[in-house]
C-alpha atoms as a PDB file:
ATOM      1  CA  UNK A   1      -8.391  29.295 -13.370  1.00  0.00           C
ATOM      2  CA  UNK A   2      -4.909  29.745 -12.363  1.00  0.00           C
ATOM      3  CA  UNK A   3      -5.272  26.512 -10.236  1.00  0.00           C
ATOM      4  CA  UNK A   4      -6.119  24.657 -12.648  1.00  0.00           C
ATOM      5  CA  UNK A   5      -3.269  25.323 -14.976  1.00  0.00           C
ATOM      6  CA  UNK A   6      -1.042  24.984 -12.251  1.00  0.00           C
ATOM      7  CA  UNK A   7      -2.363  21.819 -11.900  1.00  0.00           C
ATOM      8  CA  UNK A   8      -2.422  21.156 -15.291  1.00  0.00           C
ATOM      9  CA  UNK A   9       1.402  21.990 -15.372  1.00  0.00           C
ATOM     10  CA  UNK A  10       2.222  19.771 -12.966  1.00  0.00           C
ATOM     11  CA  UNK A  11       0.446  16.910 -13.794  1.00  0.00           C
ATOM     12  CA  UNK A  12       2.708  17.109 -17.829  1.00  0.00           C
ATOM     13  CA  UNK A  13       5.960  17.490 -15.542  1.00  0.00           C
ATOM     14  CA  UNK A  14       5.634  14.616 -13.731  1.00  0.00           C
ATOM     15  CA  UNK A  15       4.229  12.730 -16.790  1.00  0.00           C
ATOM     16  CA  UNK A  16       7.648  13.380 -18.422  1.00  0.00           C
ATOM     17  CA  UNK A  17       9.520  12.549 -15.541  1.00  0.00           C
ATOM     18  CA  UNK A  18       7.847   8.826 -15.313  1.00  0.00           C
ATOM     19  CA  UNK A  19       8.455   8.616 -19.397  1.00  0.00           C
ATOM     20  CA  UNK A  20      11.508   9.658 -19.201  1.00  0.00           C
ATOM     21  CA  UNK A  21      12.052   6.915 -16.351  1.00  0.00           C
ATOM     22  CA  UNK A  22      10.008   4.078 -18.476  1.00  0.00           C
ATOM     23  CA  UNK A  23      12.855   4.896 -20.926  1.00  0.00           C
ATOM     24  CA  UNK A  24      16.118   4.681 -18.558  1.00  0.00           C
ATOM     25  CA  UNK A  25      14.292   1.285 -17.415  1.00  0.00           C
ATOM     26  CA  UNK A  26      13.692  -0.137 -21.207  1.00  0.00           C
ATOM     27  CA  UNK A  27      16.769   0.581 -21.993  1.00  0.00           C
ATOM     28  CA  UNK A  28      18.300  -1.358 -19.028  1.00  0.00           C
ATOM     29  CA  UNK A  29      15.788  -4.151 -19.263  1.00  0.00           C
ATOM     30  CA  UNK A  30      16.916  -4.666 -22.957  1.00  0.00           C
ATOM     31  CA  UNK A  31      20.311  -5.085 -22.173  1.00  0.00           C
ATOM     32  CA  UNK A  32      19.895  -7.380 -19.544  1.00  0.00           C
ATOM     33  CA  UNK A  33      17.829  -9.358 -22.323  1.00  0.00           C
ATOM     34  CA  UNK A  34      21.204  -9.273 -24.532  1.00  0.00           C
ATOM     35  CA  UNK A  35      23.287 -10.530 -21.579  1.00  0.00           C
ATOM     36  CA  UNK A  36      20.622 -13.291 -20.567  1.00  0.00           C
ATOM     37  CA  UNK A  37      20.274 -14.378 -24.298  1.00  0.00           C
ATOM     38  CA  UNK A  38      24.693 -14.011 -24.908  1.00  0.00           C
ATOM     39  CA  UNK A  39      24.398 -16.205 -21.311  1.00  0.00           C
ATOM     40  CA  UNK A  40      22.234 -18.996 -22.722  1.00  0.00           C
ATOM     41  CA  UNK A  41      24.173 -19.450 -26.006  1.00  0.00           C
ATOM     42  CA  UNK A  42      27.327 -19.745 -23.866  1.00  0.00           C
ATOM     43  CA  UNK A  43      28.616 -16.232 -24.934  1.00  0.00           C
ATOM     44  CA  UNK A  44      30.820 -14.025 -23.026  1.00  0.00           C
ATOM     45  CA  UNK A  45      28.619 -10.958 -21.801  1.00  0.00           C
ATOM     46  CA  UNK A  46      29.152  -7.969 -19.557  1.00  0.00           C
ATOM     47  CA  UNK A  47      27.033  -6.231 -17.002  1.00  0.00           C
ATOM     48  CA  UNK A  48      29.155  -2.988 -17.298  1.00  0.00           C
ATOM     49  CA  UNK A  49      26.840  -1.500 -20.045  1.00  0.00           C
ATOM     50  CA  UNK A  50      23.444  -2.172 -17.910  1.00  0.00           C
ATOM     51  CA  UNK A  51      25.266  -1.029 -14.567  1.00  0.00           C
ATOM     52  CA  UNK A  52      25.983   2.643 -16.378  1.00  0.00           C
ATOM     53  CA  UNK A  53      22.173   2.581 -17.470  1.00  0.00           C
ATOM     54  CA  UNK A  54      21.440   1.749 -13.894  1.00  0.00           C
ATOM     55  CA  UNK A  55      23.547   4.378 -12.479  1.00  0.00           C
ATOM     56  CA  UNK A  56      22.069   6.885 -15.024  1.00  0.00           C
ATOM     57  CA  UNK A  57      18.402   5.490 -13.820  1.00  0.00           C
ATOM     58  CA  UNK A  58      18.973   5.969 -10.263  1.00  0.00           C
ATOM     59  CA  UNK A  59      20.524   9.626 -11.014  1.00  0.00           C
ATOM     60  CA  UNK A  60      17.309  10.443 -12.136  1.00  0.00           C
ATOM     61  CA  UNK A  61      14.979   8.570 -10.102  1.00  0.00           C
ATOM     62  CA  UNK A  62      16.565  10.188  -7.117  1.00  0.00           C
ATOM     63  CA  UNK A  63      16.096  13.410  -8.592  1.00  0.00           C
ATOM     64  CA  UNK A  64      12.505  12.951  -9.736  1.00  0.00           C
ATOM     65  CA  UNK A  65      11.552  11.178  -6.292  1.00  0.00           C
ATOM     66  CA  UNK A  66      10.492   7.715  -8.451  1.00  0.00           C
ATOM     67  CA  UNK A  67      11.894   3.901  -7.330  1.00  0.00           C
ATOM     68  CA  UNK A  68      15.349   3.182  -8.035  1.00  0.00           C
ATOM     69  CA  UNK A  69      16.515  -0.350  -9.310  1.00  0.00           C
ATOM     70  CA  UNK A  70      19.549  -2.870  -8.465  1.00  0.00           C
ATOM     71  CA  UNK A  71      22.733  -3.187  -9.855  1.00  0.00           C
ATOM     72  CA  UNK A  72      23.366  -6.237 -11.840  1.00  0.00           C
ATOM     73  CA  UNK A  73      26.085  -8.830 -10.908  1.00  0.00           C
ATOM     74  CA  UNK A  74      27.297 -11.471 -13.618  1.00  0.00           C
ATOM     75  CA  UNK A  75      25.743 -14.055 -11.415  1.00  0.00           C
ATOM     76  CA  UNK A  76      22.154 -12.497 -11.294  1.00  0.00           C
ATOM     77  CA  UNK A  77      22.484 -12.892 -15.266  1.00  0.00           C
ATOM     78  CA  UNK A  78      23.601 -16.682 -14.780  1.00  0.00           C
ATOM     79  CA  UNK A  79      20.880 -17.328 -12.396  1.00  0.00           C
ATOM     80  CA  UNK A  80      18.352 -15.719 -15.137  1.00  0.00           C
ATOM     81  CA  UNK A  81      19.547 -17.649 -17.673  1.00  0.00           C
ATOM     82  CA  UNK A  82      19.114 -20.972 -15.698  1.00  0.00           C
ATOM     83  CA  UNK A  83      15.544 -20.074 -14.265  1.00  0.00           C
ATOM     84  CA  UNK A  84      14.531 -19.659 -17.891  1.00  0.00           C
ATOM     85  CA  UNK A  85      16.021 -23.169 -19.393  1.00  0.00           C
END
């Protein structure tokens, strides 16, 4: 039985580690959104904000052995904006 809840254990702790990575990534994804949409009404936008999310997302992918994801240039978010148009 002590298998099992071994097991059991670590199958929770990596099911927080992957939610608490869904969340890093939603956040990130959301604020590219805001930069794409900023982009497409001819706002001024920043990538700062989604870079720190990024850094904070790689942090913890590295640490939780899970994929880590790009940093985002202003001209990613201008090619974005134009693919969608």
């Amino acid at each position: 039985m002590s298998v099992h809840r071994e097991i059991s254990a670590h199958s929770s702790k990596q099911a927080e580690r992957i939610l608490g990575y869904k969340k890093l990534d939603a956040q990130r994804e959301f604020y590219i959104e805001q930069a794409i949409e900023k982009c497409k009404r001819g706002e001024s936008f920043q990538v700062e904000e989604i870079n720190l999310v990024t850094e904070e997302l790689n942090h913890y992918a590295k640490a939780n052995h899970l994929p880590d994801r790009k940093y985002v240039t202003r001209e990613m978010i201008q090619e974005l904006c134009n693919k969608s148009n």
